[in-house]
PDB file of N, CA and C in Angstrom:
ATOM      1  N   UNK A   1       3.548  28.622  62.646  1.00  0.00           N
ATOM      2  CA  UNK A   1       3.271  29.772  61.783  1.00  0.00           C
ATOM      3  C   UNK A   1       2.602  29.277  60.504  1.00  0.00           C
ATOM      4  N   UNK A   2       1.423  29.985  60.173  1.00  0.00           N
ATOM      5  CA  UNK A   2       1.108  29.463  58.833  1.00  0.00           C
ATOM      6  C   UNK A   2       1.681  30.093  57.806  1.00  0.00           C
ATOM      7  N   UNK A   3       1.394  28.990  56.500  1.00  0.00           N
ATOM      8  CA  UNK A   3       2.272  29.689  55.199  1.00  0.00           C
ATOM      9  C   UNK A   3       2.080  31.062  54.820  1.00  0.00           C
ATOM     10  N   UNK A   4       3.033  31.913  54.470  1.00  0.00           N
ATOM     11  CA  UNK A   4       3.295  32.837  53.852  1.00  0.00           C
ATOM     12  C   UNK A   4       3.743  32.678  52.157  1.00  0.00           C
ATOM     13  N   UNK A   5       2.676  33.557  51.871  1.00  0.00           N
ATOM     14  CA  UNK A   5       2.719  33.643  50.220  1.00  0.00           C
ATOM     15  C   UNK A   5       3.116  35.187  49.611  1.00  0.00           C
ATOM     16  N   UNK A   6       3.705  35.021  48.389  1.00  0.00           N
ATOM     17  CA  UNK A   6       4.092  36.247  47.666  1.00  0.00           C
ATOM     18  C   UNK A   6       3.063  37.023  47.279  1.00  0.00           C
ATOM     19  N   UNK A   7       3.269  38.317  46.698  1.00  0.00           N
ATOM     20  CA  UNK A   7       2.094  39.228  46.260  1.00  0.00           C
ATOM     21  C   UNK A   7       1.728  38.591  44.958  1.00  0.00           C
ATOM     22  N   UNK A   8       2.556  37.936  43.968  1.00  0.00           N
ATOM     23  CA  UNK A   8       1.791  37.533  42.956  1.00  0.00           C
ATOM     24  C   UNK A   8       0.952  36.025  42.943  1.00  0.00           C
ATOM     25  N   UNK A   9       1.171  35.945  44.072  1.00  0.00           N
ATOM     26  CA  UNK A   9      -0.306  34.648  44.723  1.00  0.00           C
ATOM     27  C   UNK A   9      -1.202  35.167  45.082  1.00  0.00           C
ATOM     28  N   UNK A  10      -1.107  36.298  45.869  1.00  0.00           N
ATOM     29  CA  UNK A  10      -2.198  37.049  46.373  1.00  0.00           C
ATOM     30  C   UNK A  10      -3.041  37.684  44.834  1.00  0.00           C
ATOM     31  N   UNK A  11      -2.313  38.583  44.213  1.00  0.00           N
ATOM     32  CA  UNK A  11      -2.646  38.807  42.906  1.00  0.00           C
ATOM     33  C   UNK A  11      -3.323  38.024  41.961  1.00  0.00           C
ATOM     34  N   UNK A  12      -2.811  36.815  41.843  1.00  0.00           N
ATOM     35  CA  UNK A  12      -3.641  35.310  41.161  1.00  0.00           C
ATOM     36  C   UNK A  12      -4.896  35.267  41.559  1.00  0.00           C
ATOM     37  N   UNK A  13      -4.641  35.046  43.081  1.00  0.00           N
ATOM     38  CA  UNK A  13      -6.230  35.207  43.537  1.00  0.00           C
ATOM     39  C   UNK A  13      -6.955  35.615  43.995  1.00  0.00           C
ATOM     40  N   UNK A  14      -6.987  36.659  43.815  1.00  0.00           N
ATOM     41  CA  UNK A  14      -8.029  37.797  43.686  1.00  0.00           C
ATOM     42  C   UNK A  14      -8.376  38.450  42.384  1.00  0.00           C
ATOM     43  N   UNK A  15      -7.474  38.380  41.635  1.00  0.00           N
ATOM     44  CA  UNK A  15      -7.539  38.678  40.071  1.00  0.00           C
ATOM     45  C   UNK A  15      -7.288  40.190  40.345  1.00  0.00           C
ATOM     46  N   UNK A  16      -6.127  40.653  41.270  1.00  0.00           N
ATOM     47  CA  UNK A  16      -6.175  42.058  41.332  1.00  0.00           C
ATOM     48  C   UNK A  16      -4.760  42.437  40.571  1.00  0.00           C
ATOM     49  N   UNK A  17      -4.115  43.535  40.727  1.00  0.00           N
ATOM     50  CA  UNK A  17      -3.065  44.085  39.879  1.00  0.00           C
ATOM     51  C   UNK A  17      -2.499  43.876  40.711  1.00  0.00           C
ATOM     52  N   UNK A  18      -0.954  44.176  40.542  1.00  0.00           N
ATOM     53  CA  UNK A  18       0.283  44.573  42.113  1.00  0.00           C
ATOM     54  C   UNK A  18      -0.373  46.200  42.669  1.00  0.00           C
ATOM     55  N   UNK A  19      -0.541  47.163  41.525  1.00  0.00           N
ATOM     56  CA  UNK A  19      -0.736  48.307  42.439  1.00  0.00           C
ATOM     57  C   UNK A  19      -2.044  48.279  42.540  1.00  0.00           C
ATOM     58  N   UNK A  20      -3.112  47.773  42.713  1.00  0.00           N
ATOM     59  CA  UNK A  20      -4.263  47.670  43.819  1.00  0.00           C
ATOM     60  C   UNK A  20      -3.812  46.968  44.724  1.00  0.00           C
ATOM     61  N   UNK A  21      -2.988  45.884  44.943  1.00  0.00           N
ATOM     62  CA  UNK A  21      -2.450  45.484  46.446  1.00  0.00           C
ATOM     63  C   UNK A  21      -1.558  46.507  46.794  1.00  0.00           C
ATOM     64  N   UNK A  22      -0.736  47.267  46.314  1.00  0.00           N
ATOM     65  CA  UNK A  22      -0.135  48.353  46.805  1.00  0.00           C
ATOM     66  C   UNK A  22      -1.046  48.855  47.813  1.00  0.00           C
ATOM     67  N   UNK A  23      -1.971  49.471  46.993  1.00  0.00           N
ATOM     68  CA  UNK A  23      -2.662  50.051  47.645  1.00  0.00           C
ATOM     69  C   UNK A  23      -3.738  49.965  48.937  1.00  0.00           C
ATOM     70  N   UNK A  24      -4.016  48.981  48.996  1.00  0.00           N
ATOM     71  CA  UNK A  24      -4.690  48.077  49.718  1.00  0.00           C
ATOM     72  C   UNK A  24      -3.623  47.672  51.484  1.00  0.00           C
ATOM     73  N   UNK A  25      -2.273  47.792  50.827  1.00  0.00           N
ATOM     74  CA  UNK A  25      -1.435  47.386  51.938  1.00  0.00           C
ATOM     75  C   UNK A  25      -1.301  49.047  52.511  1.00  0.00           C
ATOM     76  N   UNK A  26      -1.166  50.177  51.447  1.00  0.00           N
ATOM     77  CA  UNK A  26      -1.295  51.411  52.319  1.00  0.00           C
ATOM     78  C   UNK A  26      -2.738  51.598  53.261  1.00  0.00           C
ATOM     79  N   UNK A  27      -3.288  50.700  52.505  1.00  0.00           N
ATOM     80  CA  UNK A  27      -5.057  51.124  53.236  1.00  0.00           C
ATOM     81  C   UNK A  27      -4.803  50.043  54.667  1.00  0.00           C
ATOM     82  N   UNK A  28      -4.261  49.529  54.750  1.00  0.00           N
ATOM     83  CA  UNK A  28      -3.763  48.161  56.019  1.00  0.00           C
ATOM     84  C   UNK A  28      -4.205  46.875  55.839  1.00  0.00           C
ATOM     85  N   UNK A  29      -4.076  46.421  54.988  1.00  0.00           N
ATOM     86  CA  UNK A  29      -3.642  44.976  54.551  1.00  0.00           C
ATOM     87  C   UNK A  29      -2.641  44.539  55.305  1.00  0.00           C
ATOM     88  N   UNK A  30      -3.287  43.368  55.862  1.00  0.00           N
ATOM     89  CA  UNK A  30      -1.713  42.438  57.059  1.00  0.00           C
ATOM     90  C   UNK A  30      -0.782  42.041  56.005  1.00  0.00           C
ATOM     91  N   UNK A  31       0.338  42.236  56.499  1.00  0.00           N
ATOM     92  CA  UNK A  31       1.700  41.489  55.607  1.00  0.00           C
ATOM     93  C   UNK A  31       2.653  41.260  56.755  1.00  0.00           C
ATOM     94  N   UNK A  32       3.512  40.908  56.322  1.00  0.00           N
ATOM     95  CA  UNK A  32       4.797  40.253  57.099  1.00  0.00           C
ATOM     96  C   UNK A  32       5.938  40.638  56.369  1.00  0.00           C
ATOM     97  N   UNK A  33       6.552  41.770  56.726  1.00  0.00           N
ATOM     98  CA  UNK A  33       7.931  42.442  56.150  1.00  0.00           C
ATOM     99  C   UNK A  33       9.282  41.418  56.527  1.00  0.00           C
ATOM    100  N   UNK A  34       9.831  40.431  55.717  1.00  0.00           N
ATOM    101  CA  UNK A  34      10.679  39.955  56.218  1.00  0.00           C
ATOM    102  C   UNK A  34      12.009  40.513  55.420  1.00  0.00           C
ATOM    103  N   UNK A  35      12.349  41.405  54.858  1.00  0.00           N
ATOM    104  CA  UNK A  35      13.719  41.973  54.607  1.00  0.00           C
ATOM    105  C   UNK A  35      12.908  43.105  53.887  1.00  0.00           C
ATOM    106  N   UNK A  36      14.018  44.460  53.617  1.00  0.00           N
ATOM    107  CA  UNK A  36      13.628  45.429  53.419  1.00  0.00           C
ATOM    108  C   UNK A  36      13.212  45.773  51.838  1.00  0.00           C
ATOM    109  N   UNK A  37      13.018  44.177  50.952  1.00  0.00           N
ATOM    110  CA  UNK A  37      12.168  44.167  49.309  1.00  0.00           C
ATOM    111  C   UNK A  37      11.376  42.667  49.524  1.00  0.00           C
ATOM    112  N   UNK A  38      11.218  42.659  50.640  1.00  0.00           N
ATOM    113  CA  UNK A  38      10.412  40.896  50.606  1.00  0.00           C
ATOM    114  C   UNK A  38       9.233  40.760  51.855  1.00  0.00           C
ATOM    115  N   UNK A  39       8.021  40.888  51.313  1.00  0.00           N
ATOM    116  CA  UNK A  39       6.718  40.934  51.787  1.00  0.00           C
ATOM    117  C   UNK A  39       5.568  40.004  51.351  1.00  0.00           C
ATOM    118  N   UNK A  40       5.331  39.249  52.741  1.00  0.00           N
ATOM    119  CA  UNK A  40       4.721  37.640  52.502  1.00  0.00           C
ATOM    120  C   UNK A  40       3.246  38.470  52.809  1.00  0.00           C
ATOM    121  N   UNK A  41       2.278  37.560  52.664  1.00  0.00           N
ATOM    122  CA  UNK A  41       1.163  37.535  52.931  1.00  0.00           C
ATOM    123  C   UNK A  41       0.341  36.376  53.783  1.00  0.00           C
ATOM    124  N   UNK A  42      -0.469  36.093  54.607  1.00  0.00           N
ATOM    125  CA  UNK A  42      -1.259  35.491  55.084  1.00  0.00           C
ATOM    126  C   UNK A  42      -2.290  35.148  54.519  1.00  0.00           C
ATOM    127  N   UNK A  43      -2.587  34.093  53.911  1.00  0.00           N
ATOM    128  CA  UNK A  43      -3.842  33.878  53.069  1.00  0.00           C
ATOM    129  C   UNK A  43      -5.194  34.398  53.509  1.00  0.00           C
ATOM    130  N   UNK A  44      -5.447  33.703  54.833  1.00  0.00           N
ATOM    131  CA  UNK A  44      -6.615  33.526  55.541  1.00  0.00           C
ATOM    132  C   UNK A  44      -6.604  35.188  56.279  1.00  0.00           C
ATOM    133  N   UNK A  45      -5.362  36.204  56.766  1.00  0.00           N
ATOM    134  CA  UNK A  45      -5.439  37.480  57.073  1.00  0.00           C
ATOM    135  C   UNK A  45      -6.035  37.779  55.501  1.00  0.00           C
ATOM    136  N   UNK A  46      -5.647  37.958  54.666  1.00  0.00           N
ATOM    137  CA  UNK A  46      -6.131  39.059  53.703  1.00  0.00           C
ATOM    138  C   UNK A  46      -7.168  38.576  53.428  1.00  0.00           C
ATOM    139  N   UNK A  47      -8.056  37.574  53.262  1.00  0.00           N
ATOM    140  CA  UNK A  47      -9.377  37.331  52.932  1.00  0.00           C
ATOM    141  C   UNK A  47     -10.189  37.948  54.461  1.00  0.00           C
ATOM    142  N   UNK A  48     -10.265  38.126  55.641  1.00  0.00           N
ATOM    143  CA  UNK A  48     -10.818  38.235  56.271  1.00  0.00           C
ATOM    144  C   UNK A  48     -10.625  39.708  56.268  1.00  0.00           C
ATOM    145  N   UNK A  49      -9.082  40.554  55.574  1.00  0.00           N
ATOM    146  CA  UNK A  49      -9.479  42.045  55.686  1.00  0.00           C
ATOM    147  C   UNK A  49     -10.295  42.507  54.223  1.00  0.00           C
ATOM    148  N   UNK A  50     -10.204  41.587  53.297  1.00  0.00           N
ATOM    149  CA  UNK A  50     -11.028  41.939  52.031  1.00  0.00           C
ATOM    150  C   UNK A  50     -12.748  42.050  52.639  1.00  0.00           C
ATOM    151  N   UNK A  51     -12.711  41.008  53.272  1.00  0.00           N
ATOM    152  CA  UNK A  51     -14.742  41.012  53.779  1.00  0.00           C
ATOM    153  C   UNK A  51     -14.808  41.804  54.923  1.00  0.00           C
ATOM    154  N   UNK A  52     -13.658  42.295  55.450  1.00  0.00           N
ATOM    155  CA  UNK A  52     -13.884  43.455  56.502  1.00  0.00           C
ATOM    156  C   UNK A  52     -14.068  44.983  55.887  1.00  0.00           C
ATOM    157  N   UNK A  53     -13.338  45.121  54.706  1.00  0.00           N
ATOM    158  CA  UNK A  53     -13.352  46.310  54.308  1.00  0.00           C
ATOM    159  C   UNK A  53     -14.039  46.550  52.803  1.00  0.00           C
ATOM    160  N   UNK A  54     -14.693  45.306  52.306  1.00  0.00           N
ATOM    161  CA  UNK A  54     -15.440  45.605  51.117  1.00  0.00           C
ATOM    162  C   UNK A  54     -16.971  46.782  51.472  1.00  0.00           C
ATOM    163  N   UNK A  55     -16.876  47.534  50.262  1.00  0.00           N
ATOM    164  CA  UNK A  55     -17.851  48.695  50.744  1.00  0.00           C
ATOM    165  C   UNK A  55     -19.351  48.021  50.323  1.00  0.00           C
ATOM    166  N   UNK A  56     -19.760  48.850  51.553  1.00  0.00           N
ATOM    167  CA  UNK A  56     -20.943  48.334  51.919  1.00  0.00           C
ATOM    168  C   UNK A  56     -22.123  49.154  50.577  1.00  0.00           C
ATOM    169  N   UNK A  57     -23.366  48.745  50.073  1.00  0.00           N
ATOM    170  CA  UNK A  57     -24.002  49.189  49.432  1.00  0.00           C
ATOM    171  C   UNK A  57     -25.006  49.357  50.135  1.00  0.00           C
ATOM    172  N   UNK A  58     -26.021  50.397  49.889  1.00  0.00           N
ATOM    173  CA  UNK A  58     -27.015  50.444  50.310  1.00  0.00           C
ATOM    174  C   UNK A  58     -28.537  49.481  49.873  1.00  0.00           C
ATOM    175  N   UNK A  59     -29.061  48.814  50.277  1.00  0.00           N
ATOM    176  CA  UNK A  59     -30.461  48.186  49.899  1.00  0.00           C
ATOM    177  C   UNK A  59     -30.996  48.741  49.095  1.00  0.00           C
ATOM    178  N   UNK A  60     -31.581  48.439  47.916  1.00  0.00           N
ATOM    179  CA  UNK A  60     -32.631  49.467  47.132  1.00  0.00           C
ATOM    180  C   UNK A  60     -31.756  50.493  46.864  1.00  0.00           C
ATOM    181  N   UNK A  61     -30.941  50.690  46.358  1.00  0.00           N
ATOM    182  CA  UNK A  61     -30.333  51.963  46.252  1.00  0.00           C
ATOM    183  C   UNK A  61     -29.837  51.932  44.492  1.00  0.00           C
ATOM    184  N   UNK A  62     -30.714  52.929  43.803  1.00  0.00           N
ATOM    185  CA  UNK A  62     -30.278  52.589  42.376  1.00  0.00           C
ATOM    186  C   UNK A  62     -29.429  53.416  41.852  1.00  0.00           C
TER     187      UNK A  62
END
């Protein structure tokens, strides 16, 4: 199993808040619920759902 990290690692690096990862985990962000106040993260899952779900811009579009 690879390491599991806390939300305020995840938070560190990304430079995001806790409630934009809130939110982000309602939007489906992978986590790993291991007791019913303790939620790990996957490093390498949440970077691959950040570049899956960053919004797309249009070309030329001012």
């Amino acid at each position: 199993m690879k390491s599991l990290v806390n939300s305020n690692v995840v938070c560190d690096k990304y430079s995001i808040s806790k409630r934009t990862l809130c939110r982000w985990k309602l939007e489906g962000l992978p986590s790993v619920k291991l007791t019913y106040n303790m939620v790990r993260y996957q490093l390498d899952e949440v970077a691959k759902w950040i570049e899956a779900n960053k919004v797309k811009t249009e070309v030329g579009a001012e």
